[in-house]
PDB file of N, CA and C in Angstrom:
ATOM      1  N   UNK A   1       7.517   4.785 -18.082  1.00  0.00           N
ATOM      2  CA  UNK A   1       6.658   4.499 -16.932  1.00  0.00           C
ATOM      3  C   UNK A   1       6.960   5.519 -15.831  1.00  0.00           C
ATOM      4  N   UNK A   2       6.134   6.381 -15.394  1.00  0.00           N
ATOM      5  CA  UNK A   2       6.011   6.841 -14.526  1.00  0.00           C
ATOM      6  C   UNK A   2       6.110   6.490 -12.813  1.00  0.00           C
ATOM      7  N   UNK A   3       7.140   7.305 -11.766  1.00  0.00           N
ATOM      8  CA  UNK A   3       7.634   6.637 -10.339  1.00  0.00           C
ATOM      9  C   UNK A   3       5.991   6.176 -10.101  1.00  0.00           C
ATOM     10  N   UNK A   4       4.875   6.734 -10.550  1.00  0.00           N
ATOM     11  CA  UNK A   4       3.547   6.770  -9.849  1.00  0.00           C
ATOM     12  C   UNK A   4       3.182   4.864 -10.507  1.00  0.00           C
ATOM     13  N   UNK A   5       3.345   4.987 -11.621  1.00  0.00           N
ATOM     14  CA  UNK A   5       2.716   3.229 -11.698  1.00  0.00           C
ATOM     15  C   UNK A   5       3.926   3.003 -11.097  1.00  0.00           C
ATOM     16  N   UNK A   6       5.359   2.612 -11.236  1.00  0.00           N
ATOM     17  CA  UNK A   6       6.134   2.212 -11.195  1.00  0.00           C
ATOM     18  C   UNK A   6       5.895   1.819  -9.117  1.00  0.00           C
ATOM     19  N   UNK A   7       4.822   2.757  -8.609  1.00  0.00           N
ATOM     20  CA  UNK A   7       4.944   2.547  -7.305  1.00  0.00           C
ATOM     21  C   UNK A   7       3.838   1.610  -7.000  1.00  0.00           C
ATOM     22  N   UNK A   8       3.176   1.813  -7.949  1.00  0.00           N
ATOM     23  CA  UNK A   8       1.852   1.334  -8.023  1.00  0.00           C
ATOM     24  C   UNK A   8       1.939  -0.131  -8.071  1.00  0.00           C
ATOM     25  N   UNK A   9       3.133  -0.812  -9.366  1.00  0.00           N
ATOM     26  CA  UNK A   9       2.875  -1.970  -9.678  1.00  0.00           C
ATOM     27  C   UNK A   9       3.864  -2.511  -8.552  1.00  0.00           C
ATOM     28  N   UNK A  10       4.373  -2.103  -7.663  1.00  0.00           N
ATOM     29  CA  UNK A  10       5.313  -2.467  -6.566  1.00  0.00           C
ATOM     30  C   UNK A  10       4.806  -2.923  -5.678  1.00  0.00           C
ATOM     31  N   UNK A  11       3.670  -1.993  -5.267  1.00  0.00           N
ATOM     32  CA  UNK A  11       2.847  -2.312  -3.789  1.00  0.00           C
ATOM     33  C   UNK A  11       2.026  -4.004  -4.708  1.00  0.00           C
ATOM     34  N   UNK A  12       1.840  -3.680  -5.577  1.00  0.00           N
ATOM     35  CA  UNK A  12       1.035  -5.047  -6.010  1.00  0.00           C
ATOM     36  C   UNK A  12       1.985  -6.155  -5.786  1.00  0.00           C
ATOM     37  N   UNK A  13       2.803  -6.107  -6.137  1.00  0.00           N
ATOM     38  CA  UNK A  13       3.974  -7.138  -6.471  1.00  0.00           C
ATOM     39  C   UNK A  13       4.416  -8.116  -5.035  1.00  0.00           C
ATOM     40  N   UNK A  14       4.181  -6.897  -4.088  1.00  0.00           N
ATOM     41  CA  UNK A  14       4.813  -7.369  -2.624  1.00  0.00           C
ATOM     42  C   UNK A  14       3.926  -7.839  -2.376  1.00  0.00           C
ATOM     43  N   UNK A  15       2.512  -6.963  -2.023  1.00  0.00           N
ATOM     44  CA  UNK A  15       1.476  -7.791  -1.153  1.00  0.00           C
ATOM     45  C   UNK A  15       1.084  -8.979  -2.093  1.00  0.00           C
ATOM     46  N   UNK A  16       0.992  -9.035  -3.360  1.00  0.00           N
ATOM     47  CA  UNK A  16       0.446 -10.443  -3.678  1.00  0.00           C
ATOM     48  C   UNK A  16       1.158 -11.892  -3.137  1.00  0.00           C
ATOM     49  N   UNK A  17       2.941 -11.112  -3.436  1.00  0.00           N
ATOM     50  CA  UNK A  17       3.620 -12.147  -2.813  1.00  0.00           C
ATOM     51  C   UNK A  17       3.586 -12.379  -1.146  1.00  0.00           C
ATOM     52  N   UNK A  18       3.325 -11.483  -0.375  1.00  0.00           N
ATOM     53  CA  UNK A  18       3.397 -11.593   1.113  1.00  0.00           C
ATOM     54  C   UNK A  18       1.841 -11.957   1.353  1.00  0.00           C
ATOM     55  N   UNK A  19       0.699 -11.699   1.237  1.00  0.00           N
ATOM     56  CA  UNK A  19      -0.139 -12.324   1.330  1.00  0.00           C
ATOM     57  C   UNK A  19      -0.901 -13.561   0.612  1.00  0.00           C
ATOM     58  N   UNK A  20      -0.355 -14.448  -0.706  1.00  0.00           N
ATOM     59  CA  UNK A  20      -0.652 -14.488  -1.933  1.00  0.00           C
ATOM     60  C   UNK A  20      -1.996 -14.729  -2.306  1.00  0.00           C
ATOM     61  N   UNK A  21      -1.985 -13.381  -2.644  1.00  0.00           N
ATOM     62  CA  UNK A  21      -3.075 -12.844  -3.245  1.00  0.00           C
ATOM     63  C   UNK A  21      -2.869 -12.701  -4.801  1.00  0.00           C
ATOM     64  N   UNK A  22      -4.034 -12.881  -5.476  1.00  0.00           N
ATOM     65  CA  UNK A  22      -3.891 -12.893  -7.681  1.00  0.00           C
ATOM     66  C   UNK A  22      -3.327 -10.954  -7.509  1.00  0.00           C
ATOM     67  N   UNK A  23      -2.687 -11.086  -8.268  1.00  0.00           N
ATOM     68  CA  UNK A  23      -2.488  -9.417  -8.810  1.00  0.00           C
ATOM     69  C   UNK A  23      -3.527  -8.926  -9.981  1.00  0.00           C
ATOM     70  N   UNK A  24      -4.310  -9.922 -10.113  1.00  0.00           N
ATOM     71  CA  UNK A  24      -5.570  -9.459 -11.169  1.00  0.00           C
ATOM     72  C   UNK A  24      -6.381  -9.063 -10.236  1.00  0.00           C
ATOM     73  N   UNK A  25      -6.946  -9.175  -8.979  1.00  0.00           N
ATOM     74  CA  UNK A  25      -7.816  -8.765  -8.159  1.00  0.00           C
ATOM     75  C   UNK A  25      -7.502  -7.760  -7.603  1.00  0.00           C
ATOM     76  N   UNK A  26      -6.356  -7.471  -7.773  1.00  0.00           N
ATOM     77  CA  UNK A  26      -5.663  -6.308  -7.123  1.00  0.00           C
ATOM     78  C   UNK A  26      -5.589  -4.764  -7.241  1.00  0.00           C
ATOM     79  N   UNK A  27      -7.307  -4.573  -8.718  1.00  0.00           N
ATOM     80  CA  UNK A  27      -7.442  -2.953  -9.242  1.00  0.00           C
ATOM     81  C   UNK A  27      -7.387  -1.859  -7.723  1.00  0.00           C
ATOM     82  N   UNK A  28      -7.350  -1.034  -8.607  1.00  0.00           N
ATOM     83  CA  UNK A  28      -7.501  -0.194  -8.028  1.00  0.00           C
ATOM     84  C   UNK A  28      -8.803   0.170  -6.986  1.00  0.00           C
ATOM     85  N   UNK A  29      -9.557  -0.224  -7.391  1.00  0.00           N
ATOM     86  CA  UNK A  29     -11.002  -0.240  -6.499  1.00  0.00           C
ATOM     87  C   UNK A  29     -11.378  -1.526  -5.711  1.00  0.00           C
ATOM     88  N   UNK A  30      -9.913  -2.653  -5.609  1.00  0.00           N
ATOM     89  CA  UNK A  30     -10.666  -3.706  -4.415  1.00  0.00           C
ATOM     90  C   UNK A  30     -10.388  -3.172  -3.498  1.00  0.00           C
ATOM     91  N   UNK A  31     -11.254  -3.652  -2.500  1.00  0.00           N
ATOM     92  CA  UNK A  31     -10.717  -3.314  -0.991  1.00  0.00           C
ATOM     93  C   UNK A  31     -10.420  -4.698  -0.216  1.00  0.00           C
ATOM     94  N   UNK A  32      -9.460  -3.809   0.396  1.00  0.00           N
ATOM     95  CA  UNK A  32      -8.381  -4.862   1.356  1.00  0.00           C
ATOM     96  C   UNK A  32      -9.369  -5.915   1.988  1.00  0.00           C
ATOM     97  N   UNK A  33     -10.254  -5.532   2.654  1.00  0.00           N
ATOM     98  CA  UNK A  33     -11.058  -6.433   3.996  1.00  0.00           C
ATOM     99  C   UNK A  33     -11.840  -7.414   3.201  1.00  0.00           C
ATOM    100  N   UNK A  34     -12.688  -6.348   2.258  1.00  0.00           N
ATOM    101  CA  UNK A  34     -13.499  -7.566   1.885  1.00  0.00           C
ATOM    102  C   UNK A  34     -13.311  -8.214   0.533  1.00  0.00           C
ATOM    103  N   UNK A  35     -12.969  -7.689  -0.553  1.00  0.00           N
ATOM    104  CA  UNK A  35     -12.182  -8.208  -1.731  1.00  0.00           C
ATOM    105  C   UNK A  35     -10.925  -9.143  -1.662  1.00  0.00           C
ATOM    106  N   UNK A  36     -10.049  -8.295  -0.937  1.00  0.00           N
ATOM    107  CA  UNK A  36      -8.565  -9.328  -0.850  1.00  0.00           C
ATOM    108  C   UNK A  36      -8.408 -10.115   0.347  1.00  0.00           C
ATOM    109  N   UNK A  37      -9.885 -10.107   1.278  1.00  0.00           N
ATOM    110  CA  UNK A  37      -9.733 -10.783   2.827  1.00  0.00           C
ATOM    111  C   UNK A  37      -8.474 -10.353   3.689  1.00  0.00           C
ATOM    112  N   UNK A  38      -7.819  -9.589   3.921  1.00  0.00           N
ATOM    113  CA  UNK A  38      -7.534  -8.782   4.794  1.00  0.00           C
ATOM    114  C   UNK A  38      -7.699  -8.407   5.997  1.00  0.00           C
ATOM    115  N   UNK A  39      -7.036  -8.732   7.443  1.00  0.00           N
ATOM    116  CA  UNK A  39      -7.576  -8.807   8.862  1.00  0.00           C
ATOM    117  C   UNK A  39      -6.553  -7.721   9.204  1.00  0.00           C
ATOM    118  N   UNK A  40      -6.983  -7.418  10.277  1.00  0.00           N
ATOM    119  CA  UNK A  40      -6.894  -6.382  11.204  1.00  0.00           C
ATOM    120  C   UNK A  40      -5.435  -6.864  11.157  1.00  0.00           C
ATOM    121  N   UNK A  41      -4.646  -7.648  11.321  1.00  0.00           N
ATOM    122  CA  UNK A  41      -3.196  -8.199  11.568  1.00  0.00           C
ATOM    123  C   UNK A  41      -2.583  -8.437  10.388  1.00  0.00           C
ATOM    124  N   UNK A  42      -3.433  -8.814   9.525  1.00  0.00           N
ATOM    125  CA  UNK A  42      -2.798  -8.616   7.897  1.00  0.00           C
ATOM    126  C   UNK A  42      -2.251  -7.137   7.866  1.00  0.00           C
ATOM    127  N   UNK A  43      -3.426  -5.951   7.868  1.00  0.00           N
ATOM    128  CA  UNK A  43      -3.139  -4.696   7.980  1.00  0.00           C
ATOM    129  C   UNK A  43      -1.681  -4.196   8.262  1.00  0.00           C
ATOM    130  N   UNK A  44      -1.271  -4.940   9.901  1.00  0.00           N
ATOM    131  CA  UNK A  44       0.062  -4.534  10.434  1.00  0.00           C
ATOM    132  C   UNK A  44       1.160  -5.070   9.827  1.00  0.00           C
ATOM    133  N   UNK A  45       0.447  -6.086   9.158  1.00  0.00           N
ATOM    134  CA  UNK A  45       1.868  -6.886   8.322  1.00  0.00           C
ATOM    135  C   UNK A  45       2.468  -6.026   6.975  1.00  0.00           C
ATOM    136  N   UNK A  46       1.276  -5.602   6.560  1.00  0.00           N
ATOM    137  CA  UNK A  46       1.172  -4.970   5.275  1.00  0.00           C
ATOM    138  C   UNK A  46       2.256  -3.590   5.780  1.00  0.00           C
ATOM    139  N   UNK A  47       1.719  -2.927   6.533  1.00  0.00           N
ATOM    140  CA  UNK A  47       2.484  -1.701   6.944  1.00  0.00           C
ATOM    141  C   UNK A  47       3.787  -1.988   6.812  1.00  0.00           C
ATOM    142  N   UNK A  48       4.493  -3.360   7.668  1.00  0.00           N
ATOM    143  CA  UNK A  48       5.835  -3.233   7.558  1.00  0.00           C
ATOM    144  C   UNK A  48       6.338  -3.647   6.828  1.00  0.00           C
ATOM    145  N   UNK A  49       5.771  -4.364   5.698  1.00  0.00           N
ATOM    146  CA  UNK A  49       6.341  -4.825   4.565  1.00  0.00           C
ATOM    147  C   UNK A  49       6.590  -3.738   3.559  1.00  0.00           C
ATOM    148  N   UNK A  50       5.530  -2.924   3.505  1.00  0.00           N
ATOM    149  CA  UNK A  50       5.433  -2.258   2.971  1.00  0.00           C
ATOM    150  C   UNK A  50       6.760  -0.788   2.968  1.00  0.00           C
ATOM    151  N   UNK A  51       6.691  -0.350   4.573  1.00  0.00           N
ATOM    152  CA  UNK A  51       8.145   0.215   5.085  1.00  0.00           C
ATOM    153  C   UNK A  51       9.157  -0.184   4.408  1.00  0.00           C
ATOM    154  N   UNK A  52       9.225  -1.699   4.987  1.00  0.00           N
ATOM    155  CA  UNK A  52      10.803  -1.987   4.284  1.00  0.00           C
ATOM    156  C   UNK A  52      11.046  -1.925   2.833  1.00  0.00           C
ATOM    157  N   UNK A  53       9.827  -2.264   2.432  1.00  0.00           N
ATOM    158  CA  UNK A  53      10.017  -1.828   0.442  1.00  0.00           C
ATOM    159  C   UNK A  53      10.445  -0.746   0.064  1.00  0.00           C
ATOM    160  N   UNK A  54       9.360   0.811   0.786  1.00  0.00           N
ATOM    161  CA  UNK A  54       9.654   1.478   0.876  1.00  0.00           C
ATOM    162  C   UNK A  54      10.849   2.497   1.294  1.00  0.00           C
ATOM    163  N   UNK A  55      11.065   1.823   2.149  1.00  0.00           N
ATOM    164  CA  UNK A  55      12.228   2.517   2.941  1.00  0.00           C
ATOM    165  C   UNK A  55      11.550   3.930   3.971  1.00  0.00           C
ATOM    166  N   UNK A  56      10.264   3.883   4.179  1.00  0.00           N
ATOM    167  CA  UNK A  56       9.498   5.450   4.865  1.00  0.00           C
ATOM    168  C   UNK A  56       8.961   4.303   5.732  1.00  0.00           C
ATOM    169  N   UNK A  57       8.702   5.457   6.859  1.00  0.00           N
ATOM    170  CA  UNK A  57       7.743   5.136   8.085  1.00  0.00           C
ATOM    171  C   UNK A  57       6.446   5.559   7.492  1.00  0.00           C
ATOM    172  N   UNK A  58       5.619   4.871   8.118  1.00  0.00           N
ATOM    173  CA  UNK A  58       4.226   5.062   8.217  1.00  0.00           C
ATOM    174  C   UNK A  58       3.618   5.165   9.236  1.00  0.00           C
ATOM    175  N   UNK A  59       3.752   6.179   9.637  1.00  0.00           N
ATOM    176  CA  UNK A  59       3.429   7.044  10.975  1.00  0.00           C
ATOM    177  C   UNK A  59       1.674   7.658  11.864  1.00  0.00           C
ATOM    178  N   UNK A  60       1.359   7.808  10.604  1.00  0.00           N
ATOM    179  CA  UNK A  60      -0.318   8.344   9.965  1.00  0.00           C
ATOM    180  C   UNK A  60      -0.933   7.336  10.800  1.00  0.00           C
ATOM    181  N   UNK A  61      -1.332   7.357  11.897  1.00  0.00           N
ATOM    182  CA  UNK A  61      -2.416   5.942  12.260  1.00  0.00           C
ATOM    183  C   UNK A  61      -4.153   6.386  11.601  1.00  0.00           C
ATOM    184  N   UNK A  62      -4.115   7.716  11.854  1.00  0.00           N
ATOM    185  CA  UNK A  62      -5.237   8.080  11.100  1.00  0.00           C
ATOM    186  C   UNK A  62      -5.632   7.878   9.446  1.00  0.00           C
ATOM    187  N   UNK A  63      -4.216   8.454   9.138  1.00  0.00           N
ATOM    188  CA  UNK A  63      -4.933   8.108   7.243  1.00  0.00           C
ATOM    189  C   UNK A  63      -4.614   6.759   7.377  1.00  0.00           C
ATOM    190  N   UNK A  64      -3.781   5.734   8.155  1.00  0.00           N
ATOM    191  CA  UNK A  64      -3.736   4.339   7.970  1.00  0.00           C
ATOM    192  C   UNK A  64      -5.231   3.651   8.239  1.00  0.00           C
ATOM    193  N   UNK A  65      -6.081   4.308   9.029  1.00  0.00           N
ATOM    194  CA  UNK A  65      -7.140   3.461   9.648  1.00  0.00           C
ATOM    195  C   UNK A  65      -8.294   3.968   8.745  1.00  0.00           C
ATOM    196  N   UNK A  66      -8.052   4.957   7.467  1.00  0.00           N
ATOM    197  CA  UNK A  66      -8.660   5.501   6.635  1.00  0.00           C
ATOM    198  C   UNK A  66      -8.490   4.468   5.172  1.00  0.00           C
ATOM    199  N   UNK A  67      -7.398   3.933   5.270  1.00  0.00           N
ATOM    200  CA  UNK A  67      -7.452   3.267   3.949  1.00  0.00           C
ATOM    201  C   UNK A  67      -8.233   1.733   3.735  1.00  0.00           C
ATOM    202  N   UNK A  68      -8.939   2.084   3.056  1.00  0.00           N
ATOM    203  CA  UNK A  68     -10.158   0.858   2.735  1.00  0.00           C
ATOM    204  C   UNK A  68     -10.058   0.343   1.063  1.00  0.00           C
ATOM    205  N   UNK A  69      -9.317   0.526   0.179  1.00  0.00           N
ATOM    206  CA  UNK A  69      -9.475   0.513  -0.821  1.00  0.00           C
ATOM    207  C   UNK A  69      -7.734   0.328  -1.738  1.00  0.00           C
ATOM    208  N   UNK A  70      -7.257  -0.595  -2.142  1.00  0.00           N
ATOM    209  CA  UNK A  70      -5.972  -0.340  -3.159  1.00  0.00           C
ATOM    210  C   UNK A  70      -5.472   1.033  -3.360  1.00  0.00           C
ATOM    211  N   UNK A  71      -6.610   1.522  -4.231  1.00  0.00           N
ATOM    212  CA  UNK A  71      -6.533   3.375  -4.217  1.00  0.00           C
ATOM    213  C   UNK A  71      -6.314   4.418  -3.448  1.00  0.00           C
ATOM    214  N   UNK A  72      -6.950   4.047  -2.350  1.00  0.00           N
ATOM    215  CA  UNK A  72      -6.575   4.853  -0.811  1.00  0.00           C
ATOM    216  C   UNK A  72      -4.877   4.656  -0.485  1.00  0.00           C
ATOM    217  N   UNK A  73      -4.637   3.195  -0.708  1.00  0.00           N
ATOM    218  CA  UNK A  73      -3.391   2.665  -0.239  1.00  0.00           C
ATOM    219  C   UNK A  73      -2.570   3.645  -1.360  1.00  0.00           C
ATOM    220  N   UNK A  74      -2.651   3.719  -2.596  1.00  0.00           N
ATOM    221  CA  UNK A  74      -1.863   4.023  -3.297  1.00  0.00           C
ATOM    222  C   UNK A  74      -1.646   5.440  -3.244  1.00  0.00           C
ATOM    223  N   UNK A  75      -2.655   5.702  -2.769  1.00  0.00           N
ATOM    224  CA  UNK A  75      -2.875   7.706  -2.927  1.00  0.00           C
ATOM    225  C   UNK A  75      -2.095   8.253  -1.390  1.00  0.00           C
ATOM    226  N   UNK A  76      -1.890   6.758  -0.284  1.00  0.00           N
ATOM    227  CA  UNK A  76      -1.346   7.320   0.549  1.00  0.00           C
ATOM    228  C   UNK A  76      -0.001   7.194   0.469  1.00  0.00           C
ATOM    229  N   UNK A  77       0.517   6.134  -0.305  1.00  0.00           N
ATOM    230  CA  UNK A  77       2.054   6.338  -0.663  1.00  0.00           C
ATOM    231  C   UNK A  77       2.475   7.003  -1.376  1.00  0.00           C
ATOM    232  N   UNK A  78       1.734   7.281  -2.178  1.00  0.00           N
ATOM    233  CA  UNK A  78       2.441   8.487  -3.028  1.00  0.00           C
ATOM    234  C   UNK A  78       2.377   9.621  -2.166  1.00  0.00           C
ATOM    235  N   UNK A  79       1.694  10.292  -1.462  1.00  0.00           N
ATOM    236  CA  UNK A  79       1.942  11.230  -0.487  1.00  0.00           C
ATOM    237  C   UNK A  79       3.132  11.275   0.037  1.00  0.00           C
ATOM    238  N   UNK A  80       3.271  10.189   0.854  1.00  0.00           N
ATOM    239  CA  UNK A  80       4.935  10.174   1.407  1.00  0.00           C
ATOM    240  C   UNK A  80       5.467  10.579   1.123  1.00  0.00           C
ATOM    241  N   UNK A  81       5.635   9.498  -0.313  1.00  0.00           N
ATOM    242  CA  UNK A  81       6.795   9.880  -0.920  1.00  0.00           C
ATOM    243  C   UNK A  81       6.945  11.001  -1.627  1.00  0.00           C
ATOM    244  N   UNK A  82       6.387  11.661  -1.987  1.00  0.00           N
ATOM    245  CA  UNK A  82       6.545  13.220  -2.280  1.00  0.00           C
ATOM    246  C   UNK A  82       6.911  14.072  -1.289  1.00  0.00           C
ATOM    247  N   UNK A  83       6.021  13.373   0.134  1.00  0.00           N
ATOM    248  CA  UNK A  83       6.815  14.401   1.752  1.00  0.00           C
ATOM    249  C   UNK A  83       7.755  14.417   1.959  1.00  0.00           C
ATOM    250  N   UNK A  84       8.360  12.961   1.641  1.00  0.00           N
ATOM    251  CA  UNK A  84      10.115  12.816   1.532  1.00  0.00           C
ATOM    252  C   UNK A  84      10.612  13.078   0.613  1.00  0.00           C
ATOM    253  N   UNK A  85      10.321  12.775  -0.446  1.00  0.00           N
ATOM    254  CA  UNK A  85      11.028  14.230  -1.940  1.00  0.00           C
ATOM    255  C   UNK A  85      11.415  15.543  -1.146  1.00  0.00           C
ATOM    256  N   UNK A  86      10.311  16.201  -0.708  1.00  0.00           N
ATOM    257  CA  UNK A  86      10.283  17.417   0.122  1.00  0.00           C
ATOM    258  C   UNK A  86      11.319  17.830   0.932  1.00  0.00           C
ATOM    259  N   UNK A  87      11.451  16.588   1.878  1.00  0.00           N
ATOM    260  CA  UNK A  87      12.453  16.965   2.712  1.00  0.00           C
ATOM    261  C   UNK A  87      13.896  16.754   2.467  1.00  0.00           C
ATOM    262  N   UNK A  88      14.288  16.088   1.660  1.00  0.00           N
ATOM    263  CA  UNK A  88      15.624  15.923   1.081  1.00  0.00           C
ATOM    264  C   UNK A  88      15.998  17.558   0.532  1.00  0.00           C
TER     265      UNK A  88
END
């Protein structure tokens, strides 16, 4: 398994449990707002849950206010974490 699912099936794992949400609804193409019901304050919750899983800041308010979709979410953590690969 690749760090990329391996990150993939992580972010699922948390938010289903922190919001509980099915992890079957959880493809790659739902979106947060209107598929998984998702509020503007869910959003901020998600961020820091997500941090602490992570262990990275999420700094980006722009690509954050860009992500509409699982996929978006996923395509933006893997970014990171390759920025922080980088910088080590």
């Amino acid at each position: 398994m690749s760090s990329e699912e391996d990150l993939r099936s992580k972010v699922v794992e948390v938010l289903a449990e922190e919001f509980e949400l099915d992890p079957q609804e959880m493809g790659p193409e739902a979106t947060l707002y209107e598929d998984l019901g998702l509020d503007s304050l869910d959003a901020v919750d998600m961020v820091v849950v997500l941090e602490k899983t992570f262990g990275m800041r999420m700094t980006d308010e722009e690509a954050l206010r860009s992500i509409r979709t699982m996929e978006d979410l996923f395509q933006f953590l893997i970014r990171l974490q390759s920025e922080k690969k980088m910088e080590k």
